[in-house]
C-alpha atoms as a PDB file:
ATOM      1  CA  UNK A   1      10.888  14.824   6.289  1.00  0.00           C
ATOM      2  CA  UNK A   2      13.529  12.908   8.522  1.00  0.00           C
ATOM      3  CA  UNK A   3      12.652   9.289   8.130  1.00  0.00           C
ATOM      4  CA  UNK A   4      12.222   8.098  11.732  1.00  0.00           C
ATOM      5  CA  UNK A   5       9.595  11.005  11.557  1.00  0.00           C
ATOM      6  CA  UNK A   6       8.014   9.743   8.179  1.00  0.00           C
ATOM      7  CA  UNK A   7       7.722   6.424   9.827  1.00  0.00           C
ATOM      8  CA  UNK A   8       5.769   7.828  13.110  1.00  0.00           C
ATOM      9  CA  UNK A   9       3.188   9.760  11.237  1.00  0.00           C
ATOM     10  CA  UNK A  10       2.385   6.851   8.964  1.00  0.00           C
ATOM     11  CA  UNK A  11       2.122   4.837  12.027  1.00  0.00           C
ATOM     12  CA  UNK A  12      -0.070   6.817  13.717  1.00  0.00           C
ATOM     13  CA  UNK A  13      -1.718   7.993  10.398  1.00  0.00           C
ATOM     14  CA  UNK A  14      -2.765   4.201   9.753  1.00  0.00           C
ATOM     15  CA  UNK A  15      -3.450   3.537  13.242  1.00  0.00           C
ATOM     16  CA  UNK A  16      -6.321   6.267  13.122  1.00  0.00           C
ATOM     17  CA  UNK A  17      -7.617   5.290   9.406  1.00  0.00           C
ATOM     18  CA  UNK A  18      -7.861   1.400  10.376  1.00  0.00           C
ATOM     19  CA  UNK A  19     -11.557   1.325  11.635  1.00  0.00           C
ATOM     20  CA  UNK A  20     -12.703   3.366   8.455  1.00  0.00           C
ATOM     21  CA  UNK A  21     -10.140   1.770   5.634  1.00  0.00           C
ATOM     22  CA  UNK A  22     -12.056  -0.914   4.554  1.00  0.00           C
ATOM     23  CA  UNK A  23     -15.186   0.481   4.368  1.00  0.00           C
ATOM     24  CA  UNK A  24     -13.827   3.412   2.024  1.00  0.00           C
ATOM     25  CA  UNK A  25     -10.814   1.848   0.109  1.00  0.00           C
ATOM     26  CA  UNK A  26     -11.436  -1.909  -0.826  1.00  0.00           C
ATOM     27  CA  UNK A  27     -13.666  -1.271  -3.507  1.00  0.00           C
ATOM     28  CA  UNK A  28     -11.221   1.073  -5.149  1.00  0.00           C
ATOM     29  CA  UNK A  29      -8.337  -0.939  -4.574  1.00  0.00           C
ATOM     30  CA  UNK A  30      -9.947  -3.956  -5.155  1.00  0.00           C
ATOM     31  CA  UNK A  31      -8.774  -4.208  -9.018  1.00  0.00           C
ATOM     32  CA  UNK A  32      -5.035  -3.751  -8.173  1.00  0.00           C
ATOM     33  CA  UNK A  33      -5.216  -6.364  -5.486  1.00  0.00           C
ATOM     34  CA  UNK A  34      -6.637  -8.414  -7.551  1.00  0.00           C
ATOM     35  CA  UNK A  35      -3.520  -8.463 -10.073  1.00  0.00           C
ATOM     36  CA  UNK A  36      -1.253  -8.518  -7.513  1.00  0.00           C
ATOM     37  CA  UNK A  37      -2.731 -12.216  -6.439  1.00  0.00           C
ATOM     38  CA  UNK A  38      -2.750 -13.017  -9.975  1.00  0.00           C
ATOM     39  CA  UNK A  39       0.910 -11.885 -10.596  1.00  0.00           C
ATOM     40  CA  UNK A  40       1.599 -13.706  -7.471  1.00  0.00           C
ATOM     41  CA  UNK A  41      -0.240 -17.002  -8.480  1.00  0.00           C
ATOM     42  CA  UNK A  42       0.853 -18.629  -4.758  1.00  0.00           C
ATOM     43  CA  UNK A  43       0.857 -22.385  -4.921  1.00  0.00           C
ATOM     44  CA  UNK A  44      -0.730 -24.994  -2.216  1.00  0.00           C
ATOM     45  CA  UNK A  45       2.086 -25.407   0.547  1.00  0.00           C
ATOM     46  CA  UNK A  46       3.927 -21.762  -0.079  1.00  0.00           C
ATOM     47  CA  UNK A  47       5.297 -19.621   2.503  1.00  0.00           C
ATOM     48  CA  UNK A  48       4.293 -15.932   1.379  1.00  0.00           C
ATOM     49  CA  UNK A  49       4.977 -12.160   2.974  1.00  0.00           C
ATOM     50  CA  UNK A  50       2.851  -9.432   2.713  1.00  0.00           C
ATOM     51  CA  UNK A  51       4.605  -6.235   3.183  1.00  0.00           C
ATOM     52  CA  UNK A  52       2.452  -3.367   4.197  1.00  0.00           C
ATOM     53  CA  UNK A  53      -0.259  -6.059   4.410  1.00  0.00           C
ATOM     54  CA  UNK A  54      -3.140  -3.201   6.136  1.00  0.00           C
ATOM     55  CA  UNK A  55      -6.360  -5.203   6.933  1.00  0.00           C
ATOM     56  CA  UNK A  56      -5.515  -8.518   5.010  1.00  0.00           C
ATOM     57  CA  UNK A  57      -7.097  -7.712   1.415  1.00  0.00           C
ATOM     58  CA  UNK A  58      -4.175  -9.229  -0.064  1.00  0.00           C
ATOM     59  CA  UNK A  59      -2.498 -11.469   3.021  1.00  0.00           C
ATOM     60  CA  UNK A  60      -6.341 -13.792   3.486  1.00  0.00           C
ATOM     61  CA  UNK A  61      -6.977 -14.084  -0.047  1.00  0.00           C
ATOM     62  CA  UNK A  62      -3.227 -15.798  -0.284  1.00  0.00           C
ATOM     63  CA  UNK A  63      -4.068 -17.819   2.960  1.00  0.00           C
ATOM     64  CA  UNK A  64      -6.766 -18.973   1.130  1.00  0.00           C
ATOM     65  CA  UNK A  65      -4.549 -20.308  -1.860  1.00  0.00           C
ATOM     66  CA  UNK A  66      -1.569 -21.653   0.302  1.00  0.00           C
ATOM     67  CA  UNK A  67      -3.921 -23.688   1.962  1.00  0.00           C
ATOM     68  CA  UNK A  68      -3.194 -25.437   5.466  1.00  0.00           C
ATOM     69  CA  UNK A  69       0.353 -26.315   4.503  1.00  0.00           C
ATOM     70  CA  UNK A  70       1.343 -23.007   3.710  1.00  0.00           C
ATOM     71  CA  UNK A  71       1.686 -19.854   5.630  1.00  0.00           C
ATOM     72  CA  UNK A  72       1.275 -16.463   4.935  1.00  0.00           C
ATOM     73  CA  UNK A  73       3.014 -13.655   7.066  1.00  0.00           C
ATOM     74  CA  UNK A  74       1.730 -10.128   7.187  1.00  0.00           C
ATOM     75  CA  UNK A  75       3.779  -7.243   8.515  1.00  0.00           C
ATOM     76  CA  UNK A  76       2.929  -3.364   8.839  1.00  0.00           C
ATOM     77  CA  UNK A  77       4.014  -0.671  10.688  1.00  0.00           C
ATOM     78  CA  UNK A  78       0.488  -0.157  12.059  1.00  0.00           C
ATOM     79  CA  UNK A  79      -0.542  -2.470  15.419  1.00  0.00           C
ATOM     80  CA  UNK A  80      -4.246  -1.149  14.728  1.00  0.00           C
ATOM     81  CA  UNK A  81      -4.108  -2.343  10.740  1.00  0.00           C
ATOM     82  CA  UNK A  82      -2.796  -5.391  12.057  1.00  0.00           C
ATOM     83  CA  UNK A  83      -5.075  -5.912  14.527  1.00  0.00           C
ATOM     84  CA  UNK A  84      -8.105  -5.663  12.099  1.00  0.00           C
ATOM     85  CA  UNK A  85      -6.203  -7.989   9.782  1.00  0.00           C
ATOM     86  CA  UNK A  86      -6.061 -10.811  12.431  1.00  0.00           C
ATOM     87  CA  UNK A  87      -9.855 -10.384  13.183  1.00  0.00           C
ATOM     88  CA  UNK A  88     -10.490 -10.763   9.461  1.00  0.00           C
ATOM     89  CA  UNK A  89      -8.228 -13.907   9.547  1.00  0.00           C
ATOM     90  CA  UNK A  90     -10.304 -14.857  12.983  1.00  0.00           C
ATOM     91  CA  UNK A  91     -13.585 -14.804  11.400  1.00  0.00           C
ATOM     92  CA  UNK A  92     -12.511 -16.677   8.117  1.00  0.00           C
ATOM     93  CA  UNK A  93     -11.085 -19.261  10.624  1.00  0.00           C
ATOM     94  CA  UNK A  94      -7.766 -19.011   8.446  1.00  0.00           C
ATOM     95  CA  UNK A  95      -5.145 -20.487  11.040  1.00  0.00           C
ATOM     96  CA  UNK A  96      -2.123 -20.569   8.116  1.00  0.00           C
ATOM     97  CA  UNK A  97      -1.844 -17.027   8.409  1.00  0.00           C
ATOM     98  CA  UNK A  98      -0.079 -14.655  11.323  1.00  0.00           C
ATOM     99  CA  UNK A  99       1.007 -10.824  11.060  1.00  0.00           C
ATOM    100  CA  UNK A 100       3.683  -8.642  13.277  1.00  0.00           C
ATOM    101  CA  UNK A 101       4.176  -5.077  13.451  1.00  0.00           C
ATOM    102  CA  UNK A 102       7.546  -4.299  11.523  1.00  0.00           C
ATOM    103  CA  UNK A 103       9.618  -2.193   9.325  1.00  0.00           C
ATOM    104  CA  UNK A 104       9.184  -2.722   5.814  1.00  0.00           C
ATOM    105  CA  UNK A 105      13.615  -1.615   5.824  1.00  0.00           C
ATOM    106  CA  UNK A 106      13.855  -3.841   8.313  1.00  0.00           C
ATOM    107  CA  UNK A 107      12.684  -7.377   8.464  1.00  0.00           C
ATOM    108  CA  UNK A 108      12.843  -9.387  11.008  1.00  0.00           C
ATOM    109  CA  UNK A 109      13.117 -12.819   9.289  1.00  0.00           C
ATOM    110  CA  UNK A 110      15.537 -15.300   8.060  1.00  0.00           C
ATOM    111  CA  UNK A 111      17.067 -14.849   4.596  1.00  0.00           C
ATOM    112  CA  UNK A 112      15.445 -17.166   1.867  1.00  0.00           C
ATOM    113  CA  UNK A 113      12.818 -17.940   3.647  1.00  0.00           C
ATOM    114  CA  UNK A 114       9.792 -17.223   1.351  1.00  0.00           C
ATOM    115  CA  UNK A 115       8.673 -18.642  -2.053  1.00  0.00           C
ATOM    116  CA  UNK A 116       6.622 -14.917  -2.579  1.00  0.00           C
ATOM    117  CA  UNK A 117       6.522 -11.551  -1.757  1.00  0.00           C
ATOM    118  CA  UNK A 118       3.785  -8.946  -2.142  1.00  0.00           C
ATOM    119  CA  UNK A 119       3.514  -5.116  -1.323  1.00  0.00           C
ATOM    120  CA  UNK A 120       0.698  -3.658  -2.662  1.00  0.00           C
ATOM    121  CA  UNK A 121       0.091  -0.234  -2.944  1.00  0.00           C
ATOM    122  CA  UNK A 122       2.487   0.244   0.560  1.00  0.00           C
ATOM    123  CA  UNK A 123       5.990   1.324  -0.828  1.00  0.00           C
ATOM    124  CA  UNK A 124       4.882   4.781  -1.409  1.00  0.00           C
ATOM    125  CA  UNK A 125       5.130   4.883   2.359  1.00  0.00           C
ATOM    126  CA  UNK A 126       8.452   4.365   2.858  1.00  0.00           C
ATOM    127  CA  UNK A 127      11.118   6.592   3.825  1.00  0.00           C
ATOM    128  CA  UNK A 128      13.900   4.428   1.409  1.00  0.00           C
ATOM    129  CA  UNK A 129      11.570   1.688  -0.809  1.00  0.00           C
ATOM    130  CA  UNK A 130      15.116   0.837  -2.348  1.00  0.00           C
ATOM    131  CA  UNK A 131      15.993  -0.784   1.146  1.00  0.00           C
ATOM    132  CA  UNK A 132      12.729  -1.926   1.904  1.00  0.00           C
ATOM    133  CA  UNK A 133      13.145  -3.922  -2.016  1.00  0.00           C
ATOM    134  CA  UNK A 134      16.179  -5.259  -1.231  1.00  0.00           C
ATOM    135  CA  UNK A 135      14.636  -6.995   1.997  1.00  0.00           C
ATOM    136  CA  UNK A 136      12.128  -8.396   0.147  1.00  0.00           C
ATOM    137  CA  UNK A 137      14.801 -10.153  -2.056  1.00  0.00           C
ATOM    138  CA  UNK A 138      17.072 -10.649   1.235  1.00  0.00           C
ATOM    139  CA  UNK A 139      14.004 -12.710   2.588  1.00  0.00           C
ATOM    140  CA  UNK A 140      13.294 -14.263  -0.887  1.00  0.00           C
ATOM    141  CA  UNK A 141      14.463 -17.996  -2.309  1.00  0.00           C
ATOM    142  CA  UNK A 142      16.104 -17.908  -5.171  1.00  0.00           C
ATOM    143  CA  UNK A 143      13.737 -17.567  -7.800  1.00  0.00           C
ATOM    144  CA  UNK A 144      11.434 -16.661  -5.647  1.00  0.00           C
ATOM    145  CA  UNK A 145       8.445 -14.321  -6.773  1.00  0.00           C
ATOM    146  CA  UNK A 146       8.130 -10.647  -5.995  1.00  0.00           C
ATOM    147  CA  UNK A 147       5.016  -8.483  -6.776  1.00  0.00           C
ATOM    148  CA  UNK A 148       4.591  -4.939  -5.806  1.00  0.00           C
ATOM    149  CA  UNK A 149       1.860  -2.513  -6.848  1.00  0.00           C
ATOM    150  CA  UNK A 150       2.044   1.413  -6.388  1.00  0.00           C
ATOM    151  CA  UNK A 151      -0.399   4.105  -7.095  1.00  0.00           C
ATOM    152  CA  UNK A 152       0.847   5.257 -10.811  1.00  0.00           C
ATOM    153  CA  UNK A 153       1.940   9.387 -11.760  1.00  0.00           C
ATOM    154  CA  UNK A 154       0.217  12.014  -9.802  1.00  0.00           C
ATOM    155  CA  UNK A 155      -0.964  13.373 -13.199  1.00  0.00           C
ATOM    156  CA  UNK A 156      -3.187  10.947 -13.789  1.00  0.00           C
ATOM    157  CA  UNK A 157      -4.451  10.605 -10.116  1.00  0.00           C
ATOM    158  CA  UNK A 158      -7.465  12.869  -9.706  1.00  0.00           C
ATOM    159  CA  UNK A 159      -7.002  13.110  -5.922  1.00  0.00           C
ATOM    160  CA  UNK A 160      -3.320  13.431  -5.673  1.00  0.00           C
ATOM    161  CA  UNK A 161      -4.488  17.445  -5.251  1.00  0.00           C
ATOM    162  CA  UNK A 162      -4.585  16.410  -1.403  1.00  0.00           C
ATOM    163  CA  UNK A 163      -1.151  16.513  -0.351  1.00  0.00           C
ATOM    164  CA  UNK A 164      -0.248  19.957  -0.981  1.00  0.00           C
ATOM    165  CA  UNK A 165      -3.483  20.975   0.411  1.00  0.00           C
ATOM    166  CA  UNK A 166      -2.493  19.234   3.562  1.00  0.00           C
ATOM    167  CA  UNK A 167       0.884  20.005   2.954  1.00  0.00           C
ATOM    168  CA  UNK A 168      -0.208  24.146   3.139  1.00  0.00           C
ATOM    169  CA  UNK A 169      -1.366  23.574   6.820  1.00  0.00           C
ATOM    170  CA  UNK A 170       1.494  21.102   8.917  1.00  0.00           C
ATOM    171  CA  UNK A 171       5.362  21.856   8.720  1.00  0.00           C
ATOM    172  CA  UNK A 172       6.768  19.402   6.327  1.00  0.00           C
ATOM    173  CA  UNK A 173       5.310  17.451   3.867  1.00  0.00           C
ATOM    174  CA  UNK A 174       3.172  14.262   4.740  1.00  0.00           C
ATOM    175  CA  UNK A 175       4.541  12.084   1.838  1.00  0.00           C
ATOM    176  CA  UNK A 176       6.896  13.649   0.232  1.00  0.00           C
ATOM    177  CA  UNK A 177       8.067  10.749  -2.140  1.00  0.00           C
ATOM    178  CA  UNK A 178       4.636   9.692  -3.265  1.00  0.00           C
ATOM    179  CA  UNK A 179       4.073   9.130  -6.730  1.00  0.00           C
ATOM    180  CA  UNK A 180       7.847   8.845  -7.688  1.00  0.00           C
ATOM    181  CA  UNK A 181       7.623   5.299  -8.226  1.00  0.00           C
ATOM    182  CA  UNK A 182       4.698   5.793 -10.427  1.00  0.00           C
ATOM    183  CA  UNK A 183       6.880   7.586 -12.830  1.00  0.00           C
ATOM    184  CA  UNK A 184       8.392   6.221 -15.706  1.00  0.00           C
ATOM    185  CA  UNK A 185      10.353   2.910 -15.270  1.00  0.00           C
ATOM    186  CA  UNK A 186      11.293   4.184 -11.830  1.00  0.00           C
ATOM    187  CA  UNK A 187      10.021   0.985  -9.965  1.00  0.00           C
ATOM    188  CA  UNK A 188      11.428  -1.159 -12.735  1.00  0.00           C
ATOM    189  CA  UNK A 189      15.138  -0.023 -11.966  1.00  0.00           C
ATOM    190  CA  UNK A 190      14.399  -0.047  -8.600  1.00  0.00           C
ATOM    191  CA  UNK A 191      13.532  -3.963  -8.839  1.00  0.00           C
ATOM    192  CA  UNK A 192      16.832  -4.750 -10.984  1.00  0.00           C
ATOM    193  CA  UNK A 193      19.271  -2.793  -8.805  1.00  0.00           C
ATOM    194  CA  UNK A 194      17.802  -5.266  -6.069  1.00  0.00           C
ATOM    195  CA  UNK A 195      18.784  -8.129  -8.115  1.00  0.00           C
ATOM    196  CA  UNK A 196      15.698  -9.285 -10.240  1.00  0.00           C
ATOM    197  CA  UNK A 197      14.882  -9.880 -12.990  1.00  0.00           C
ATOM    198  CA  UNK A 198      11.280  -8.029 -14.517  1.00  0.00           C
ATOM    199  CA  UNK A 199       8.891 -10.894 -15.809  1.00  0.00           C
ATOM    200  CA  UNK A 200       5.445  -8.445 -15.900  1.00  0.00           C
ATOM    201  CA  UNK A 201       4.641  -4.917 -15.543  1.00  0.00           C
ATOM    202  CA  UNK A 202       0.911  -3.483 -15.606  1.00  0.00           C
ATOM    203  CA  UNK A 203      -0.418  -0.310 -15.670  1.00  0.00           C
ATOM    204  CA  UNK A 204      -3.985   0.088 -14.891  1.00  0.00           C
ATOM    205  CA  UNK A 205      -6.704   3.061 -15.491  1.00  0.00           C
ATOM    206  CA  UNK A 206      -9.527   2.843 -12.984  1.00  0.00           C
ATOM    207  CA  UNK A 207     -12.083   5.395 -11.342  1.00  0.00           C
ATOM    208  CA  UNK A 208     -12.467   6.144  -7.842  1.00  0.00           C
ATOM    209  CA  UNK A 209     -16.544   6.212  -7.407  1.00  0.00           C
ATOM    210  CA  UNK A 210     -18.024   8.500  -4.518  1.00  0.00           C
ATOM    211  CA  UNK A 211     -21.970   8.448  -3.585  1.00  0.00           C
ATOM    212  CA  UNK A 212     -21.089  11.951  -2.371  1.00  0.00           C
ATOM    213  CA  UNK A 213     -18.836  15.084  -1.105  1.00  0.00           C
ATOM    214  CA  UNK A 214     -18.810  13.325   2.198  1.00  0.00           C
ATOM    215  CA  UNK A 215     -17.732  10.026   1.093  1.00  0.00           C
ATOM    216  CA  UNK A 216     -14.973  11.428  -1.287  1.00  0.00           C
ATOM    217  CA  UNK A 217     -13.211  13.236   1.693  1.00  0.00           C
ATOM    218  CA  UNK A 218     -13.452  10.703   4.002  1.00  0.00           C
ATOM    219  CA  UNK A 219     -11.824   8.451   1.978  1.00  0.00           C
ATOM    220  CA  UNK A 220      -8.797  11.032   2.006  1.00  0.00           C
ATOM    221  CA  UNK A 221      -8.788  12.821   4.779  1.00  0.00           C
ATOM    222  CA  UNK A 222     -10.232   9.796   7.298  1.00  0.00           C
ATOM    223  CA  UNK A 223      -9.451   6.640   6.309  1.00  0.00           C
ATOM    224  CA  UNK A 224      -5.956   7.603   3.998  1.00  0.00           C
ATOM    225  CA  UNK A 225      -2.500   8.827   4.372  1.00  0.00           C
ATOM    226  CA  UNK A 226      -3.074  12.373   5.867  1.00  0.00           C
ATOM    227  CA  UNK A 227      -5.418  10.777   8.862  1.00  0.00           C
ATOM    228  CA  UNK A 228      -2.996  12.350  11.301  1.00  0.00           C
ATOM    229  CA  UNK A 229      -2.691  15.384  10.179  1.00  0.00           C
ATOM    230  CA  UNK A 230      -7.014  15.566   9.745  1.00  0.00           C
ATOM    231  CA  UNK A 231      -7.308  14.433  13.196  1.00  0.00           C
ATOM    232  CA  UNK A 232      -4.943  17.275  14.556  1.00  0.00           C
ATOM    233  CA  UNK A 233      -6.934  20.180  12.581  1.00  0.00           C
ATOM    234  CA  UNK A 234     -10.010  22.164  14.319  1.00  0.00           C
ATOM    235  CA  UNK A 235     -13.110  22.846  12.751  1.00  0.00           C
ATOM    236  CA  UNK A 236     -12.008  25.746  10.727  1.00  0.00           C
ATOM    237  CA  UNK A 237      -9.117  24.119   9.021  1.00  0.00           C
ATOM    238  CA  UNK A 238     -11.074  21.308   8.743  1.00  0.00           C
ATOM    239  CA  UNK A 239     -13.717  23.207   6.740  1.00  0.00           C
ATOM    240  CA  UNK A 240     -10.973  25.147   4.413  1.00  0.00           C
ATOM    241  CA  UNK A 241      -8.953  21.890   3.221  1.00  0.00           C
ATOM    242  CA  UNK A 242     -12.463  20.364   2.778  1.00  0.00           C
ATOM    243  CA  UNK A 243     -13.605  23.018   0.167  1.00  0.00           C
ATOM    244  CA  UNK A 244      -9.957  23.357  -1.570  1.00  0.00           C
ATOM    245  CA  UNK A 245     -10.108  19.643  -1.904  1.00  0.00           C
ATOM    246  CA  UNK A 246     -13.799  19.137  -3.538  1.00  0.00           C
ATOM    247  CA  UNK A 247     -12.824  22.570  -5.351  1.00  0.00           C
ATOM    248  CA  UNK A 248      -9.661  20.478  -6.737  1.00  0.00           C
ATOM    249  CA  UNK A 249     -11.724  17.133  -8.020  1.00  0.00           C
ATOM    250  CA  UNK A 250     -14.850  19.227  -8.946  1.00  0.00           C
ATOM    251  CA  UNK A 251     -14.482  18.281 -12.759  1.00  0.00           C
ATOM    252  CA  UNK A 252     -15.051  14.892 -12.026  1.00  0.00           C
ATOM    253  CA  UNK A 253     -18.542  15.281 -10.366  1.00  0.00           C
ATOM    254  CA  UNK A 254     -20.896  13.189 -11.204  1.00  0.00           C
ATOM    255  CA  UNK A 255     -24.658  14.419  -9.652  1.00  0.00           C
ATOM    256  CA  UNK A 256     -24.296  14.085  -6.421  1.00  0.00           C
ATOM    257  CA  UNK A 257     -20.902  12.064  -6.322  1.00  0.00           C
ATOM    258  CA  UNK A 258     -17.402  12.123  -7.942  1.00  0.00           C
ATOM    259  CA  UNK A 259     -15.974   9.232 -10.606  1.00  0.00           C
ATOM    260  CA  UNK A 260     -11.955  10.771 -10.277  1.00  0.00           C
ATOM    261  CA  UNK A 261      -9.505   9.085 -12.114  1.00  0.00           C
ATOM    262  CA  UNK A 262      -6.357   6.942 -10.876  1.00  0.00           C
ATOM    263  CA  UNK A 263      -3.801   4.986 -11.909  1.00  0.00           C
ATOM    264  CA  UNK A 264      -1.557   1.798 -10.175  1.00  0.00           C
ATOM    265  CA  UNK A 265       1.164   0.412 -11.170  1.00  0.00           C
ATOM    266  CA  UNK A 266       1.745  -3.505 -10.783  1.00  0.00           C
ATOM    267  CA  UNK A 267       5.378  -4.880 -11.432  1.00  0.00           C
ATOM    268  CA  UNK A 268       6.008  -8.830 -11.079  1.00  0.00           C
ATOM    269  CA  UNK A 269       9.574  -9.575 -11.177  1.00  0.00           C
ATOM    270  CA  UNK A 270      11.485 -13.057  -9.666  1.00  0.00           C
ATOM    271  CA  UNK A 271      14.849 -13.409  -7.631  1.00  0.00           C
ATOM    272  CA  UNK A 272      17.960 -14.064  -9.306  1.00  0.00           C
ATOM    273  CA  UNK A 273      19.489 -16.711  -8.313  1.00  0.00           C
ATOM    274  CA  UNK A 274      22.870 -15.429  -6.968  1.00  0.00           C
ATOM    275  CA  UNK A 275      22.872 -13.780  -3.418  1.00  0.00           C
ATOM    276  CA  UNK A 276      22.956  -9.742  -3.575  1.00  0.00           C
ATOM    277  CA  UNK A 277      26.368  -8.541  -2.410  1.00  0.00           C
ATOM    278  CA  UNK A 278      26.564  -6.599   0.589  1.00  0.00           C
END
């Protein structure tokens, strides 16, 4: 898929799963996030980035540990996402915190102007992540602290059967690049050709839980990466990738719901101290 493309249907794609992401993903992702604020440990007066920040399940919770003399900034390609994130940050009445639509290959901020960096579980989105890394370490003090988490190899991601079911009905592909960075040390090189150095990598086995057939396609098809492509289908094609999917994770029913396995992959790694050459 020709990037500017890849960019538009993610926007729009995240745009439409905003109202339902919470309610279907945080508990999922929850564990991931979690290590990705550890990794990050952010210190009282920090100024941290959250690249592909969504609703603010990483960006608040860092807001939180900054405190009043830091500042977090989120950024996503998604106004809606963002939108959501700033009510969160409203209703917290977290004023240290501020988010802008924008390019993860293309920030708009100063060089070395952040103590931290985190991107969880948003590179897979990008049309070139090896770009989008080397921004974060463009943006990043010296020694500054980058953590990114991605979802792991399809393999041993139980729902990863819903791309080329979506895939079978639209034109191109809706992520084509997925899971790549969940293979191997893939994200590792990825970091050090950006200029850092590794100082943790984690990879984590968890279960996706669903009270039902409902709930596990919603969380795919209405509030994940093929939104767009769900909201463009009518009822029949609806109904077809709906049985191919539940077909695809029936082994991991569970009664009436599903337990399907996943996998992320958390790296931690801090900016060397000399400048990348252009």
């Amino acid at each position: 898929m020709e990037a500017k493309l890849q960019r538009r249907v993610q926007r729009y794609g995240w745009d439409l799963a905003a109202a339902a992401y919470e309610v279907l993903w945080q508990p999922q992702l929850s564990v991931a996030q979690a290590r990705v604020l550890a990794f990050a440990a952010a210190q009282p007066g920090e100024q941290v980035l959250d690249v592909a920040c969504g609703t603010g399940l990483v960006a608040l919770p860092a807001a939180e540990a900054v405190g009043p003399q830091g500042h977090v900034t989120g950024i996503d390609i998604s106004g809606e996402m963002l939108h959501a994130a700033q009510r969160s940050a409203d209703e917290r009445g977290l004023s240290n915190v501020s988010f802008a639509r924008m390019d993860a290959e293309q920030l708009d901020l100063p060089d070395a102007s952040f103590d931290v960096v985190t991107c969880a579980l948003g590179l897979m989105y990008v049309p070139d992540p090896a770009e989008a890394v080397r921004e974060m370490r463009r943006v990043l003090k010296p020694g500054g602290r980058m953590v990114i988490a991605v979802w792991g190899e399809r393999a041993h991601c139980g729902w990863a059967s819903v791309f080329p079911i979506v895939d079978a009905e639209v034109a191109s592909d809706v992520c084509p690049l997925f899971f790549n960075l969940g293979v191997g040390d893939q994200l590792e090189q990825l970091c050090r050709q950006a200029q850092f150095d590794l100082i943790g990598q984690l990879r984590i086995n968890t279960t996706l839980t669903y009270a039902d057939a409902d709930e596990a396609c919603r969380a795919v098809f209405v509030g994940g990466p093929v939104s767009l492509a769900w909201s463009r289908f009518d009822n029949e094609v609806r109904g077809r990738v709906r049985a191919e999917y539940l077909e695809s994770i029936a082994a991991w029913r569970n009664g009436n719901g599903y337990r399907v396995p996943g996998e992320f992959l958390i790296v931690a790694a801090r900016a060397k101290a000399a400048a990348v050459q252009a």
